[in-house]
PDB file of N, CA and C in Angstrom:
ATOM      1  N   UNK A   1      10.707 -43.660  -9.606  1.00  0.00           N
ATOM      2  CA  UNK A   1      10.891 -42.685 -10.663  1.00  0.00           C
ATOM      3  C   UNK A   1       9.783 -41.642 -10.650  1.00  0.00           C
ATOM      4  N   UNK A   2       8.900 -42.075 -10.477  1.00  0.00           N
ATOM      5  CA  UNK A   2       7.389 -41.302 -10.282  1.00  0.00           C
ATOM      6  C   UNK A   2       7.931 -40.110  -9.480  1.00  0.00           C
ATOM      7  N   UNK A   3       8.047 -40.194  -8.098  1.00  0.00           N
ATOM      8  CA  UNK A   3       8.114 -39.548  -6.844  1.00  0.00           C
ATOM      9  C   UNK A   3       9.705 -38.629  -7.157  1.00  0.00           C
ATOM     10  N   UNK A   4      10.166 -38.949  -7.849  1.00  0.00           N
ATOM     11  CA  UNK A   4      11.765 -37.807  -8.305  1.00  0.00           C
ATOM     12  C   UNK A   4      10.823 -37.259  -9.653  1.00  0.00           C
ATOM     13  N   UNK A   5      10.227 -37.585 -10.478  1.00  0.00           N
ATOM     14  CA  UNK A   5       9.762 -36.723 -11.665  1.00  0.00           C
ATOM     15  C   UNK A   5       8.843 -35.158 -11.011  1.00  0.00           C
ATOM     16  N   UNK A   6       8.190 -35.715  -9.775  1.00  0.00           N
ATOM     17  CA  UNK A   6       7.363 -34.656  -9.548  1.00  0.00           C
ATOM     18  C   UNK A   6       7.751 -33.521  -8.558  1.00  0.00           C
ATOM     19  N   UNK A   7       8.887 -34.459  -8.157  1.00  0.00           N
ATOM     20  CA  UNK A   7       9.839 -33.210  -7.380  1.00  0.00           C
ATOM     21  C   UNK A   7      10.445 -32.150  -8.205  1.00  0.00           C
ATOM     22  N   UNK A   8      11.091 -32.823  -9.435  1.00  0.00           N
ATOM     23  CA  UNK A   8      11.809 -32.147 -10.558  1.00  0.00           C
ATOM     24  C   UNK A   8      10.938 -30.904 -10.719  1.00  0.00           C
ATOM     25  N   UNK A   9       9.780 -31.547 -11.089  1.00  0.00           N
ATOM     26  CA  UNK A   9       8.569 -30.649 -11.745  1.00  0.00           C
ATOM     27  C   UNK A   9       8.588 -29.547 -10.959  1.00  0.00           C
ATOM     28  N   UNK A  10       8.130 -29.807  -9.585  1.00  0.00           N
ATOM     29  CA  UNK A  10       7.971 -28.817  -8.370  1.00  0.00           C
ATOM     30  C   UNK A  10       9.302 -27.788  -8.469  1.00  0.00           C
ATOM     31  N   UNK A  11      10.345 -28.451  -8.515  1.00  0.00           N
ATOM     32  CA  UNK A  11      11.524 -27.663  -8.302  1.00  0.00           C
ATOM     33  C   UNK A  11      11.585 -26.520  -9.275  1.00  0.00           C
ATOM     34  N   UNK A  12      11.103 -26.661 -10.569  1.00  0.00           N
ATOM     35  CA  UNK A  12      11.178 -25.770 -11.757  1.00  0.00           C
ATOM     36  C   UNK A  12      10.030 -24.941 -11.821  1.00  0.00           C
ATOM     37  N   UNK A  13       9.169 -25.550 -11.407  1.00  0.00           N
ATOM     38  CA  UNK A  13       7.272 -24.602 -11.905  1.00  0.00           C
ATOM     39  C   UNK A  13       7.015 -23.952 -10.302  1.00  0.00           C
ATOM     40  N   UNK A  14       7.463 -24.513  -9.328  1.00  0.00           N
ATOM     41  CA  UNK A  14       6.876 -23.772  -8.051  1.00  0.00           C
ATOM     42  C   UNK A  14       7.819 -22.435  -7.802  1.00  0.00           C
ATOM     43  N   UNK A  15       8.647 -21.879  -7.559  1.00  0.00           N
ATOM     44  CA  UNK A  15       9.095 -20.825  -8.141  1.00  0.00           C
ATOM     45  C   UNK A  15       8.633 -20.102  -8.916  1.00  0.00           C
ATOM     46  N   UNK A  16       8.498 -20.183  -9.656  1.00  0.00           N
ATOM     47  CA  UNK A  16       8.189 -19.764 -10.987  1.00  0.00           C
ATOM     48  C   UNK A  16       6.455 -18.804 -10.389  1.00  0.00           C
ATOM     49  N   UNK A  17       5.712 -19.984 -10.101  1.00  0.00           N
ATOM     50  CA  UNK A  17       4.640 -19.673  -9.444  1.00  0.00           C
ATOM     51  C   UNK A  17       4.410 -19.118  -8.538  1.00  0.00           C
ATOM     52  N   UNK A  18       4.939 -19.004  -7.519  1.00  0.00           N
ATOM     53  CA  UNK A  18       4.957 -18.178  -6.407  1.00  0.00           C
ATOM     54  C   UNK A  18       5.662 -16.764  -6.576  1.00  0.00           C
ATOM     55  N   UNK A  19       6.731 -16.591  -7.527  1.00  0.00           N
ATOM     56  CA  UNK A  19       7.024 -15.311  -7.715  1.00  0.00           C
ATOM     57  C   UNK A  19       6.231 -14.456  -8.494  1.00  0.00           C
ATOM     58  N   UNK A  20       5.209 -15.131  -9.145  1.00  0.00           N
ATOM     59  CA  UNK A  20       4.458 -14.386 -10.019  1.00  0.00           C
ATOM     60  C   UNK A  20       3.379 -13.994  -9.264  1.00  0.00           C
ATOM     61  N   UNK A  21       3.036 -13.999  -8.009  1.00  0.00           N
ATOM     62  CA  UNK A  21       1.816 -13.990  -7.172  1.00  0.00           C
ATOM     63  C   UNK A  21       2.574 -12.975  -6.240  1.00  0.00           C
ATOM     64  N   UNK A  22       4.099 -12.464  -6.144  1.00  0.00           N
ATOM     65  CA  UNK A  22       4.477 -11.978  -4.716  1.00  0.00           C
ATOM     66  C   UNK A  22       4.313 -10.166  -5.353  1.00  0.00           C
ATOM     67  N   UNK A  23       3.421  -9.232  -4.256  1.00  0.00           N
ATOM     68  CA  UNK A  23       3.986  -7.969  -5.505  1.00  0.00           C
ATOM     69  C   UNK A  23       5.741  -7.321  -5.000  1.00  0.00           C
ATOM     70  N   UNK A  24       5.193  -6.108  -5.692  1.00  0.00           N
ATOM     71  CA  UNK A  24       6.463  -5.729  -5.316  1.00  0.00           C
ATOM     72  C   UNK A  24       5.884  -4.358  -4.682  1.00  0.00           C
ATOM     73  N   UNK A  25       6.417  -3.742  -3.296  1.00  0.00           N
ATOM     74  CA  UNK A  25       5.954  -3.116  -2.461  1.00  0.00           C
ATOM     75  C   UNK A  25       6.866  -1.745  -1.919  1.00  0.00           C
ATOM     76  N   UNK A  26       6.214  -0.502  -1.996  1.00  0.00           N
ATOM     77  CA  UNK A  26       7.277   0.302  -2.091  1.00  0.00           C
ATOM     78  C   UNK A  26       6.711   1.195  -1.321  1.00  0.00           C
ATOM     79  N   UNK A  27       7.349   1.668   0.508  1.00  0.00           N
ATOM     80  CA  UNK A  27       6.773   2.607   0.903  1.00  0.00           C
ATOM     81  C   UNK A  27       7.547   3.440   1.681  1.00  0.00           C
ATOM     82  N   UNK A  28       6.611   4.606   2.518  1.00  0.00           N
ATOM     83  CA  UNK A  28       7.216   5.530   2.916  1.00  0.00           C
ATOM     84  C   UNK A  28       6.372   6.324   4.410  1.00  0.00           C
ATOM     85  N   UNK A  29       6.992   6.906   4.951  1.00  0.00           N
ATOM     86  CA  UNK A  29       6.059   7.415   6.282  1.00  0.00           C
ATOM     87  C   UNK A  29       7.021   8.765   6.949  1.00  0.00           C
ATOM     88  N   UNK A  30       6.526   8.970   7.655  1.00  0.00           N
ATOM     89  CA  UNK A  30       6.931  10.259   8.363  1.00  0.00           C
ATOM     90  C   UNK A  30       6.483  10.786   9.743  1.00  0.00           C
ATOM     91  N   UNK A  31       6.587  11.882  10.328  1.00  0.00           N
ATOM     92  CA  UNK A  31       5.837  12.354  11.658  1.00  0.00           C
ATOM     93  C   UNK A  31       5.225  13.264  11.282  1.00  0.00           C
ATOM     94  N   UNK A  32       3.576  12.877  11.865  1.00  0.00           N
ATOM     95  CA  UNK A  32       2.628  13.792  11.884  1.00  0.00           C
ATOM     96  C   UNK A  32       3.135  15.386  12.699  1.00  0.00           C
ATOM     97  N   UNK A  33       2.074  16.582  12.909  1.00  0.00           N
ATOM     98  CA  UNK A  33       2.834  17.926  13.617  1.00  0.00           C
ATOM     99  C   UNK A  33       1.648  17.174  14.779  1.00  0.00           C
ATOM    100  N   UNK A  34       2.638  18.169  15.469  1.00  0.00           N
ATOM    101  CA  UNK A  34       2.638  18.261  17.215  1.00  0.00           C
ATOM    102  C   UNK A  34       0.856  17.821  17.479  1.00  0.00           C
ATOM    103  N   UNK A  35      -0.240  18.727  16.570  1.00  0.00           N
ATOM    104  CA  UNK A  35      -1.188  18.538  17.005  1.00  0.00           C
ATOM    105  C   UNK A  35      -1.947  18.732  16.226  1.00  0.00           C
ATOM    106  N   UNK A  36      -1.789  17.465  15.017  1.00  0.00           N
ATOM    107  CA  UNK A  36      -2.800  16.874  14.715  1.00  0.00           C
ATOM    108  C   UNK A  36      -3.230  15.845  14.884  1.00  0.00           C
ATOM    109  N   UNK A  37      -4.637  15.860  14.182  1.00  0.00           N
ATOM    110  CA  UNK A  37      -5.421  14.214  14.989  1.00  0.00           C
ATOM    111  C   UNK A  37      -5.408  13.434  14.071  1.00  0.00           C
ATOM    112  N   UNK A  38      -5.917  11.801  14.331  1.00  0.00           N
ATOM    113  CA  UNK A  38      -5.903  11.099  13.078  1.00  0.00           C
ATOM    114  C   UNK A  38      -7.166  11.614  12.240  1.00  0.00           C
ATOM    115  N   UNK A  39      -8.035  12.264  12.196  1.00  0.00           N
ATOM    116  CA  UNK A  39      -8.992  12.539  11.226  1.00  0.00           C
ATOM    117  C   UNK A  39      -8.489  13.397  10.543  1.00  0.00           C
ATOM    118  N   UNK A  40      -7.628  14.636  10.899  1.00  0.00           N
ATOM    119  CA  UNK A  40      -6.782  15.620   9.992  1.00  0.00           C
ATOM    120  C   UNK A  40      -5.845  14.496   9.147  1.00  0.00           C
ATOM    121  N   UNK A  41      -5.132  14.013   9.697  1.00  0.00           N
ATOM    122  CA  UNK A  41      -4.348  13.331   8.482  1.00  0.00           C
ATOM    123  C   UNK A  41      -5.261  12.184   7.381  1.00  0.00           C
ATOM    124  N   UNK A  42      -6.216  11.573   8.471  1.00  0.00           N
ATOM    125  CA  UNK A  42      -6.996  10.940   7.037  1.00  0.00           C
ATOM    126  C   UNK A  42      -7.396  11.874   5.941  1.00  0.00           C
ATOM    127  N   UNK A  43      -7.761  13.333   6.312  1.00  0.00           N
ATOM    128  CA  UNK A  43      -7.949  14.061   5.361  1.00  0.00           C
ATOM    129  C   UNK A  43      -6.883  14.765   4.269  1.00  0.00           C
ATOM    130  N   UNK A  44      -5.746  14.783   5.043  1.00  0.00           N
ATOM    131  CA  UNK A  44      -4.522  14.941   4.093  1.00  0.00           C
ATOM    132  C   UNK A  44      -4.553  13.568   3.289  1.00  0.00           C
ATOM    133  N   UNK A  45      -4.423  12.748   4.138  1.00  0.00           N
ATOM    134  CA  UNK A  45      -4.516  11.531   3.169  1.00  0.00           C
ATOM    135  C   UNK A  45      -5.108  10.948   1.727  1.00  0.00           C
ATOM    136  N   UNK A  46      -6.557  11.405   1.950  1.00  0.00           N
ATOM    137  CA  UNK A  46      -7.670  11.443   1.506  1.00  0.00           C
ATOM    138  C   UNK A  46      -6.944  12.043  -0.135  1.00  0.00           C
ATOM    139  N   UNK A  47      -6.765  13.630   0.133  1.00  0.00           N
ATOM    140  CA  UNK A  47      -6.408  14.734  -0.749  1.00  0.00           C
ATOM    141  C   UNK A  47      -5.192  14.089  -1.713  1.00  0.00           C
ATOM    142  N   UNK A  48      -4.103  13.767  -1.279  1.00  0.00           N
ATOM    143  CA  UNK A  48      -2.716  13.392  -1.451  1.00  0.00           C
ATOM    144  C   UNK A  48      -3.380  12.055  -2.466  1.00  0.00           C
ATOM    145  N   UNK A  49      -3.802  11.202  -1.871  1.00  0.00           N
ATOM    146  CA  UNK A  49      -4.317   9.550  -2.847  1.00  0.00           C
ATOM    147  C   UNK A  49      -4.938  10.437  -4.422  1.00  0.00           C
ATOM    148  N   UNK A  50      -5.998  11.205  -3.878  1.00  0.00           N
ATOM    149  CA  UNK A  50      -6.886  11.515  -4.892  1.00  0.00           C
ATOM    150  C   UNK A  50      -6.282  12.425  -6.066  1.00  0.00           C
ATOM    151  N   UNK A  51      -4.963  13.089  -5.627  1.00  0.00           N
ATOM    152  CA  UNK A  51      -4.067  14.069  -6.579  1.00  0.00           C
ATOM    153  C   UNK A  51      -3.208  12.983  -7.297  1.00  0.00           C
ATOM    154  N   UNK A  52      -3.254  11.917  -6.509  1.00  0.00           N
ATOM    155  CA  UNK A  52      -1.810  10.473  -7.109  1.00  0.00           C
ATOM    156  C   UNK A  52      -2.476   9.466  -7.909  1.00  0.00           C
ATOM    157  N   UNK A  53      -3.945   9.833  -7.576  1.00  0.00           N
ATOM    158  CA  UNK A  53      -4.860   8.809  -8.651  1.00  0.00           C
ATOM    159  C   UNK A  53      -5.320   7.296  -7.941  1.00  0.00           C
ATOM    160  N   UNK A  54      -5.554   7.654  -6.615  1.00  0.00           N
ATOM    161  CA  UNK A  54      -6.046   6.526  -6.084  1.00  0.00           C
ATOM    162  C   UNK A  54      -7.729   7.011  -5.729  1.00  0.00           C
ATOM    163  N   UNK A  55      -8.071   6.451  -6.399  1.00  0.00           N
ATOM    164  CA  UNK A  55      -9.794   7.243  -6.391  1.00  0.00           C
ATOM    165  C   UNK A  55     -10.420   6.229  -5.902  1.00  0.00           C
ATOM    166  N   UNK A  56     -10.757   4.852  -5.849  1.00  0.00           N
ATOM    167  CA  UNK A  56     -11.308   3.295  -5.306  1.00  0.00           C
ATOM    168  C   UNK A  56     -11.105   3.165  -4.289  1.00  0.00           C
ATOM    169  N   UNK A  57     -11.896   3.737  -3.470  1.00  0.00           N
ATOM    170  CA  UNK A  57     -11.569   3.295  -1.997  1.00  0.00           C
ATOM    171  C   UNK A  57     -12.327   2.254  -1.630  1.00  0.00           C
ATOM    172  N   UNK A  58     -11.310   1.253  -1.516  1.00  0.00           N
ATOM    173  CA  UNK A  58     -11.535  -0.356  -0.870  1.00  0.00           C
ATOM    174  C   UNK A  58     -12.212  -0.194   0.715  1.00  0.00           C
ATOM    175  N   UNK A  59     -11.720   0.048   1.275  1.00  0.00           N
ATOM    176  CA  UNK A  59     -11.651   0.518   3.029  1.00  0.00           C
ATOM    177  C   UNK A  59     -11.297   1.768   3.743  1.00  0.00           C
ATOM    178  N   UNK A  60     -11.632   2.331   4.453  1.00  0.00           N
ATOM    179  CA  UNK A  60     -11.399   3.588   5.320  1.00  0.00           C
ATOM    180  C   UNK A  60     -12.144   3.378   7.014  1.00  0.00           C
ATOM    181  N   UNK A  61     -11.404   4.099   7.911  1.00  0.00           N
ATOM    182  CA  UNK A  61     -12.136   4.105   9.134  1.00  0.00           C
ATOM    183  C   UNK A  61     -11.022   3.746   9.883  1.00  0.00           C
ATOM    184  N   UNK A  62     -11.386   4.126  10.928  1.00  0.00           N
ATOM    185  CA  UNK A  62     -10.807   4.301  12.342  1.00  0.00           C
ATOM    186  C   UNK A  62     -10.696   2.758  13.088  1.00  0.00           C
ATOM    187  N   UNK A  63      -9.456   2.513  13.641  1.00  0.00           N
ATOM    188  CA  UNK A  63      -9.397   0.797  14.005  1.00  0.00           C
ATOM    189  C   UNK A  63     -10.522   0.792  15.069  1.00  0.00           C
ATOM    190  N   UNK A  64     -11.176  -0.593  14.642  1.00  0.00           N
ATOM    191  CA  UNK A  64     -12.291  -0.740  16.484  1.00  0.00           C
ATOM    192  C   UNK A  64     -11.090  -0.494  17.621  1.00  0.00           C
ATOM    193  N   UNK A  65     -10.209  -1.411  17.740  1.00  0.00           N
ATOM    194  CA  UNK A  65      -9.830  -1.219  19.209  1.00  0.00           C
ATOM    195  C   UNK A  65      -8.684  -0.089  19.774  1.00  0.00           C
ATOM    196  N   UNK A  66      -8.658   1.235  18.351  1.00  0.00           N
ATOM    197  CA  UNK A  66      -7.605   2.133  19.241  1.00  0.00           C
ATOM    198  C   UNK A  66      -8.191   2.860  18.413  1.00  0.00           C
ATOM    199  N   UNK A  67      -9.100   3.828  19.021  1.00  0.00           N
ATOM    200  CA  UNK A  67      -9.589   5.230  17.695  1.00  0.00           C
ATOM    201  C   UNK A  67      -8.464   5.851  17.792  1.00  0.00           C
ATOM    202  N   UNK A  68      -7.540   5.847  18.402  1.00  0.00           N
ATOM    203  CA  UNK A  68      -6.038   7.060  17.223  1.00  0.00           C
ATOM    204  C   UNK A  68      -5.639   6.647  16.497  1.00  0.00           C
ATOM    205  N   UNK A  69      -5.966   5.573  15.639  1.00  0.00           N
ATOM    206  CA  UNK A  69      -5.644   4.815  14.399  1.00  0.00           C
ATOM    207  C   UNK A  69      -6.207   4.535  13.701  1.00  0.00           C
ATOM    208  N   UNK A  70      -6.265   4.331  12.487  1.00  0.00           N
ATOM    209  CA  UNK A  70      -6.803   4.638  10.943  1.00  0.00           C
ATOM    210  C   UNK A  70      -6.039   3.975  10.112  1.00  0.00           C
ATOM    211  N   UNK A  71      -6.865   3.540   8.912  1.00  0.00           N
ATOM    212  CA  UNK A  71      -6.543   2.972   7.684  1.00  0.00           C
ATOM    213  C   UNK A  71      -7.727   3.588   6.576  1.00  0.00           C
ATOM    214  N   UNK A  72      -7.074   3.678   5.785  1.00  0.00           N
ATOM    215  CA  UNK A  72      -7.710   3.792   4.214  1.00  0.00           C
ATOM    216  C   UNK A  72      -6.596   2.413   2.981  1.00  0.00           C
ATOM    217  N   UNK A  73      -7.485   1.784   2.330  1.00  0.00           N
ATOM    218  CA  UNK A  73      -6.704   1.184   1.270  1.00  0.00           C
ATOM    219  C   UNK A  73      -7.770   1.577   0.229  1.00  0.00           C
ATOM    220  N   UNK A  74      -6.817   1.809  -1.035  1.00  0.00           N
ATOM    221  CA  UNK A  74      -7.825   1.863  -2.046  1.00  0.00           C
ATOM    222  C   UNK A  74      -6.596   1.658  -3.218  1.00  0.00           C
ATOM    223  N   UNK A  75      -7.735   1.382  -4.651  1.00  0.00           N
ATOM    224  CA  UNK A  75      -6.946   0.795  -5.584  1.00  0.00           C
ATOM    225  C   UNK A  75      -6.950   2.212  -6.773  1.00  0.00           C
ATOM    226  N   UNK A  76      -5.460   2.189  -7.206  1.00  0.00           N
ATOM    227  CA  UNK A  76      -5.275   3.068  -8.420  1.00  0.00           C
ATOM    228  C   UNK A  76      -6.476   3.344  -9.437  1.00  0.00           C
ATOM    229  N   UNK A  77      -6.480   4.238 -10.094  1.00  0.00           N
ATOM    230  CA  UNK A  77      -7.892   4.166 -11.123  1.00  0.00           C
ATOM    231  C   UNK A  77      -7.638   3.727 -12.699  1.00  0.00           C
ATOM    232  N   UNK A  78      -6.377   3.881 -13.266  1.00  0.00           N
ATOM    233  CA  UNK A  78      -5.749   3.224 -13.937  1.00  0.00           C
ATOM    234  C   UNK A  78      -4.766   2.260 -14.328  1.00  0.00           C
ATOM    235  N   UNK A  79      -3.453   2.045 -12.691  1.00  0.00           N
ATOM    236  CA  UNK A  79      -3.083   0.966 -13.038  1.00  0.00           C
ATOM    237  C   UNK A  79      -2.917  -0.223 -12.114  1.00  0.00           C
ATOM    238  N   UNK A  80      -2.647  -0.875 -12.155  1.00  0.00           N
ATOM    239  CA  UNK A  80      -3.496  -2.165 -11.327  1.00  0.00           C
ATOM    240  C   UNK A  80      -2.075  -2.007 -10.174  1.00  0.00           C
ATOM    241  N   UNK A  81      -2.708  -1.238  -9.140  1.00  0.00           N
ATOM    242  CA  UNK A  81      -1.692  -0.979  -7.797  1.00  0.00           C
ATOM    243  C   UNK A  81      -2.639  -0.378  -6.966  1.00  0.00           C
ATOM    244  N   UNK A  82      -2.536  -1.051  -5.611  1.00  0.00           N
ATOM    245  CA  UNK A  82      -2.677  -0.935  -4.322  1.00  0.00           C
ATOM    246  C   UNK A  82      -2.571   0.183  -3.378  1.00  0.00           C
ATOM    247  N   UNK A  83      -2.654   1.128  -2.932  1.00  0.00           N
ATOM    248  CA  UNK A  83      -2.397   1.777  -1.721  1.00  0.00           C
ATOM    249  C   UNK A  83      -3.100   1.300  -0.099  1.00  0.00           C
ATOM    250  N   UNK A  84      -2.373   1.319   0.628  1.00  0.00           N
ATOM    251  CA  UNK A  84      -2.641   1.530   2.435  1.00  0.00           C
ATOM    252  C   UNK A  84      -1.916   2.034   3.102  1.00  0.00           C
ATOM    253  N   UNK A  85      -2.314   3.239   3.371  1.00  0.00           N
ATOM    254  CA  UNK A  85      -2.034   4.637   4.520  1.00  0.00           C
ATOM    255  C   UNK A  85      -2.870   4.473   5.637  1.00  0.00           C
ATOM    256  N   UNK A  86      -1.843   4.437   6.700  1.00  0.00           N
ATOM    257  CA  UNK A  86      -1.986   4.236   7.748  1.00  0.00           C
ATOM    258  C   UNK A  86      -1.844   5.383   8.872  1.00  0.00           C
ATOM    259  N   UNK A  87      -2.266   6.035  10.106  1.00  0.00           N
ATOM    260  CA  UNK A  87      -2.014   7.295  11.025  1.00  0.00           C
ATOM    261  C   UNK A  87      -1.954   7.038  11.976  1.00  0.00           C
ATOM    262  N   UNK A  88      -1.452   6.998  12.903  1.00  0.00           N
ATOM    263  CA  UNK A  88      -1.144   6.635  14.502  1.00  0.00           C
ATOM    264  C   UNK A  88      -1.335   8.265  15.066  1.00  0.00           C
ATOM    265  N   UNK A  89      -2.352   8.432  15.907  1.00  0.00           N
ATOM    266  CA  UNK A  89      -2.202   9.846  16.044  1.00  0.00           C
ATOM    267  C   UNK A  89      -1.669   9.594  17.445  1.00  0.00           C
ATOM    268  N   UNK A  90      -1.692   8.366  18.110  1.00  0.00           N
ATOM    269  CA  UNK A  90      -0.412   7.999  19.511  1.00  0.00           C
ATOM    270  C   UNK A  90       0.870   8.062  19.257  1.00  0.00           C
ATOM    271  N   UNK A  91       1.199   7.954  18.045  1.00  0.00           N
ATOM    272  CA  UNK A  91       2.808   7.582  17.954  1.00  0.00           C
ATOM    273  C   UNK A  91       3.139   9.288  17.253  1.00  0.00           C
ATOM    274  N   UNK A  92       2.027   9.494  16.554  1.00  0.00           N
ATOM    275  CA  UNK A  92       2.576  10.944  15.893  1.00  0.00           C
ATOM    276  C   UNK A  92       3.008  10.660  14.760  1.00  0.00           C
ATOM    277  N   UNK A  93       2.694   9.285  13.948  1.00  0.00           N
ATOM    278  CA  UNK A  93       3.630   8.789  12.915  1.00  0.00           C
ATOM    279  C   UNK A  93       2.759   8.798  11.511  1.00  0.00           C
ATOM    280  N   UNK A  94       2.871   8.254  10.453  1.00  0.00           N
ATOM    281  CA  UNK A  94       2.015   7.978   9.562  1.00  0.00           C
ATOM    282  C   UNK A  94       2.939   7.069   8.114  1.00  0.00           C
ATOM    283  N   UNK A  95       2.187   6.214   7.632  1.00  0.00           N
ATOM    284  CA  UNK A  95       3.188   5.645   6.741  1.00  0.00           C
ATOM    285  C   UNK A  95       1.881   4.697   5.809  1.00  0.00           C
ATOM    286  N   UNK A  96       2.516   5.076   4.632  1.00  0.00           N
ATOM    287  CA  UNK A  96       2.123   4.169   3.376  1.00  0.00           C
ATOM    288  C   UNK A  96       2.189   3.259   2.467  1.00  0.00           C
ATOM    289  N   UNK A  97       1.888   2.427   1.720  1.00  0.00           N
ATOM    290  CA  UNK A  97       2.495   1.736   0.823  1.00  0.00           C
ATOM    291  C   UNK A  97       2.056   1.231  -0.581  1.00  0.00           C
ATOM    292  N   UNK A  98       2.824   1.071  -1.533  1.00  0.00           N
ATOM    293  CA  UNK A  98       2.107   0.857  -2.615  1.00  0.00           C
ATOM    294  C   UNK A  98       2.655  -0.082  -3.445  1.00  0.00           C
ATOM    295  N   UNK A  99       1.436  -1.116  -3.440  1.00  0.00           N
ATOM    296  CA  UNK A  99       1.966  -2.882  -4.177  1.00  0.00           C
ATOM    297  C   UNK A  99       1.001  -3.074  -5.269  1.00  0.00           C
ATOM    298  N   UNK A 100       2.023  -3.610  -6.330  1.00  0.00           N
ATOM    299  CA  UNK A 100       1.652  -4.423  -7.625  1.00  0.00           C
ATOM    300  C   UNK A 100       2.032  -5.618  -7.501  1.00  0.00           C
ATOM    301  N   UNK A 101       1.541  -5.786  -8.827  1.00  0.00           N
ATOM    302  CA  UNK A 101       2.214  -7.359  -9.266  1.00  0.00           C
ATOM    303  C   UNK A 101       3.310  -7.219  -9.939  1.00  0.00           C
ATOM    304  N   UNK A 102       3.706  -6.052 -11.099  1.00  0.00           N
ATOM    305  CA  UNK A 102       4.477  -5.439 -11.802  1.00  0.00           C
ATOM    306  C   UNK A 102       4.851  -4.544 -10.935  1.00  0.00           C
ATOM    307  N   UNK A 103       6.574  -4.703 -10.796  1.00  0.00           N
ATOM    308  CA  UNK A 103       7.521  -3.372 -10.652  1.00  0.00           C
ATOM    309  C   UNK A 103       7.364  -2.552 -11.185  1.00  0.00           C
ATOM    310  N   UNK A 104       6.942  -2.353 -12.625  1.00  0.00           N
ATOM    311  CA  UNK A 104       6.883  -1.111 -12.920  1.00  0.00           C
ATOM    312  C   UNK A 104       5.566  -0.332 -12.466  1.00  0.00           C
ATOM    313  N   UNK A 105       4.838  -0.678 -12.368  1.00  0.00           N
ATOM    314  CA  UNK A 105       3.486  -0.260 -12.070  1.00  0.00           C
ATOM    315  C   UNK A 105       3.761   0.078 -10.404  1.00  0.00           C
ATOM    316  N   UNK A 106       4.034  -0.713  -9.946  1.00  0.00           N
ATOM    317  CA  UNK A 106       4.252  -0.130  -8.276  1.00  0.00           C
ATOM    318  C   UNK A 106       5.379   0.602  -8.338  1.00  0.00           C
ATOM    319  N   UNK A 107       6.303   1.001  -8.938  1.00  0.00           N
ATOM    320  CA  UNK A 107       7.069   1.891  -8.595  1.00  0.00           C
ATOM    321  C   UNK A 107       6.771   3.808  -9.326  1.00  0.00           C
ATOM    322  N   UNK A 108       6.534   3.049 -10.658  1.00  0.00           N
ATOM    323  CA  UNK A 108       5.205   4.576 -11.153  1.00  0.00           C
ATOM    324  C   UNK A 108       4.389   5.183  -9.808  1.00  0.00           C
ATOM    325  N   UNK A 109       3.587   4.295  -9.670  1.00  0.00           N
ATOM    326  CA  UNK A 109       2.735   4.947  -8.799  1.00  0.00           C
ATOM    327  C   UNK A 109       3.278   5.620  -7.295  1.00  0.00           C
ATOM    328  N   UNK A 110       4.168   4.545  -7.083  1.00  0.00           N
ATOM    329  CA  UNK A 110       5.116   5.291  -5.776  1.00  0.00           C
ATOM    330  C   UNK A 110       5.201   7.149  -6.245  1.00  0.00           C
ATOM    331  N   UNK A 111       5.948   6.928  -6.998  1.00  0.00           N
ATOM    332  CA  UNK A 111       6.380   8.090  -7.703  1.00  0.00           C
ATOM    333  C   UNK A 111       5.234   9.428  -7.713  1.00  0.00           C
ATOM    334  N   UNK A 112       4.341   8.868  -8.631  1.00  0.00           N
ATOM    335  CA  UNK A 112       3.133   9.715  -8.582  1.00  0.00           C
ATOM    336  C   UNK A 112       2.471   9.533  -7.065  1.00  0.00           C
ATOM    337  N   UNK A 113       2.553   8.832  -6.158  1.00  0.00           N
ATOM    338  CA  UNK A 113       1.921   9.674  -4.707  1.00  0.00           C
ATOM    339  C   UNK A 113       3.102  10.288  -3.998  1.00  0.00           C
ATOM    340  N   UNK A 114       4.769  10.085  -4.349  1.00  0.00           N
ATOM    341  CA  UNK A 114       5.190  10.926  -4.105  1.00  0.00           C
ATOM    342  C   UNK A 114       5.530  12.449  -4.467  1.00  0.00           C
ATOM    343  N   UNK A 115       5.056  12.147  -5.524  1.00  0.00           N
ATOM    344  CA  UNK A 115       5.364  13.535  -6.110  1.00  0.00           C
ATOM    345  C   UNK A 115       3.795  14.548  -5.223  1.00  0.00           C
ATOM    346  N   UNK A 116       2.439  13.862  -5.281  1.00  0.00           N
ATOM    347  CA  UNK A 116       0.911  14.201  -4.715  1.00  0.00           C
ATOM    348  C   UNK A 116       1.368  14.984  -3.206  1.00  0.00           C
ATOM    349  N   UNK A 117       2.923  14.216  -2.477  1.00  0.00           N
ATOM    350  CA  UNK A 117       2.410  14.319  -0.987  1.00  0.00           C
ATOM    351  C   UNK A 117       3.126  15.976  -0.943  1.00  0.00           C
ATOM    352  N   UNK A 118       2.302  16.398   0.254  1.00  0.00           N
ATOM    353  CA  UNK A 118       2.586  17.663   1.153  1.00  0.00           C
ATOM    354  C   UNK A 118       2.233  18.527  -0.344  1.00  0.00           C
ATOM    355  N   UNK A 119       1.499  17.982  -0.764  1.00  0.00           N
ATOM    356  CA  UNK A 119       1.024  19.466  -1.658  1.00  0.00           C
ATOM    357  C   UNK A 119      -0.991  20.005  -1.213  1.00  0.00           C
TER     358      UNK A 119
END
């Protein structure tokens, strides 16, 4: 009886628990122009976060093992959401993303760095 009570348990509370820990993640990317580098787009990047309200920069810099690649993550300044923008200046590509714990909060903010980009 022991060993079926704690399965029960598991079956109802572990769920429960693990969905409250998963965020919810909402992103987007595009192609860089013909000839720019990844330091030009970290700097678009840079501009675009800071107009969308990502001011906390967690991390930035160029990967050790491929300098045409880059990351910045940094955290919202008011609501508890994530950004990491990423630049491939090999692929010509670039793409972002933005996770909460709350849907609403990660999808706001989507919003507000989409509305920030190409301005």
């Amino acid at each position: 009886m022991r060993k079926s009570l704690v399965t029960l348990l598991a079956a109802f509370t572990l769920p429960t628990a693990v969905n409250a820990s998963v965020p919810f993640l909402y992103v987007n990317g595009g192609t860089m122009g013909d000839y720019e580098s990844v330091n030009e787009c970290l700097n678009i990047a840079m501009r675009e976060m800071k107009m969308a309200g990502f001011t906390k920069i967690v991390k930035s810099g160029l990967d050790k093992k491929n300098k045409k690649q880059a990351t910045i993550i940094a955290d919202h300044s008011w609501r508890p959401a994530t950004i990491t923008y990423r630049c491939f200046e090999d692929l010509k590509v670039y793409s972002w993303g933005v996770s909460a714990i709350v849907n609403d909060d990660a999808y706001e903010t989507y919003i507000d760095m989409n509305n920030a980009f190409g301005k």
